[in-house]
Protein backbone atom coordinates (compact mmCIF):
# COMPACT_ATOMS: atom_id res chain seq x y z
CA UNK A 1 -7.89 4.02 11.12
CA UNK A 2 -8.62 7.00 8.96
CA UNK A 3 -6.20 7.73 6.03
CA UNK A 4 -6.25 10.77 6.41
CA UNK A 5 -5.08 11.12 10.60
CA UNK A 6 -1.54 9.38 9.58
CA UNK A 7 1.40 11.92 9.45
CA UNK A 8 3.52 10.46 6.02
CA UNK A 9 4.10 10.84 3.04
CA UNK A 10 1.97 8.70 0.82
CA UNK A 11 3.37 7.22 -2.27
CA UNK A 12 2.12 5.18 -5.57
CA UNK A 13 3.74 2.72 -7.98
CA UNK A 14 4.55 4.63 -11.29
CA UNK A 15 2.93 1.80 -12.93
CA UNK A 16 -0.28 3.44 -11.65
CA UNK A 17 -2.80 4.64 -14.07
CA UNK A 18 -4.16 7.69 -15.21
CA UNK A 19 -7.38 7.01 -13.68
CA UNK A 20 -5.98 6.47 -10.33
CA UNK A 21 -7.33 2.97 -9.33
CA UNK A 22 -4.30 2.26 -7.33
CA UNK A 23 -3.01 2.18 -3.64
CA UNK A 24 -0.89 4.34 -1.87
CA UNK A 25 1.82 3.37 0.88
CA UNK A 26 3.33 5.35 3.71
CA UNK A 27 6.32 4.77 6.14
CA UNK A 28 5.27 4.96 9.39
CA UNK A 29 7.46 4.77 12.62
CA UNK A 30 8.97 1.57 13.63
CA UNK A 31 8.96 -0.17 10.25
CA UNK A 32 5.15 0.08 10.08
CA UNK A 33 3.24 0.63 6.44
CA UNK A 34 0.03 2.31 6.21
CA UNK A 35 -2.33 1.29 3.21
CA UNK A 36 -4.89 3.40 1.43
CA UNK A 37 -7.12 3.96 -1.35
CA UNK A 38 -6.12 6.09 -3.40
CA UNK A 39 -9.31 7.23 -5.15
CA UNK A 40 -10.66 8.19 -1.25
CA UNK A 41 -7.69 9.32 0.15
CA UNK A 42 -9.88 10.35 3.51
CA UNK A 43 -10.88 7.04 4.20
CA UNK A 44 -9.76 3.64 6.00
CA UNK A 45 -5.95 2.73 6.13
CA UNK A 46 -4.84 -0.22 6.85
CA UNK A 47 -1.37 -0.57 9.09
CA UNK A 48 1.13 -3.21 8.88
CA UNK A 49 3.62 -4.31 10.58
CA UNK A 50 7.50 -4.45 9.47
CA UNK A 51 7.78 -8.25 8.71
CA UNK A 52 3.50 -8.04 8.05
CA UNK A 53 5.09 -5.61 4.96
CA UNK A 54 8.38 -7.89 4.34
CA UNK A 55 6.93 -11.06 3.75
CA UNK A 56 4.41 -9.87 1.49
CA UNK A 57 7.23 -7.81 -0.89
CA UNK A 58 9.01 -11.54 -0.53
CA UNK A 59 5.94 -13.08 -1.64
CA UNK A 60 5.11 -10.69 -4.94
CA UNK A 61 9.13 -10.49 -5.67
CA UNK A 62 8.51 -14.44 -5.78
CA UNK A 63 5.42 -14.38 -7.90
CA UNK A 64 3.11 -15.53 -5.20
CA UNK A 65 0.09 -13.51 -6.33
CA UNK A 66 0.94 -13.40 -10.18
CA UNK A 67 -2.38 -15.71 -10.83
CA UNK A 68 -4.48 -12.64 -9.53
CA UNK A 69 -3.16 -10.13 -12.22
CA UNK A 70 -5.61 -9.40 -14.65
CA UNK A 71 -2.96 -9.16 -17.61
């Protein structure tokens, strides 16, 4: 799906860098969370479901996917 075709209001972590190399999320109806780039804000999204988005907030609140940080 094309970023830019979803209605929302994207947002970024504040921990995001000057350079921009981060994602962007946006609520969507019925729980749903769109995904993009945001260095090509016009292209792909990716949309996830409510518990799609839940247990993978569960996972990085638990540490799950600390071993693929780079610091």
């Amino acid at each position: 799906m094309s970023a830019s075709s979803i209605e929302t209001k994207w947002v970024k972590s504040n921990m995001s860098t000057a350079n921009g190399q981060c994602v962007e999320l946006g609520a969507l109806t019925g729980g749903r969370v769109a995904m993009r780039n945001s260095t090509d804000p016009d292209g792909p999204a990716l949309v996830f479901s409510a518990l799609e988005i839940e247990a993978f907030v569960d996972g990085a609140k638990k540490g799950e996917f600390d071993a693929m940080c780079v610091n």
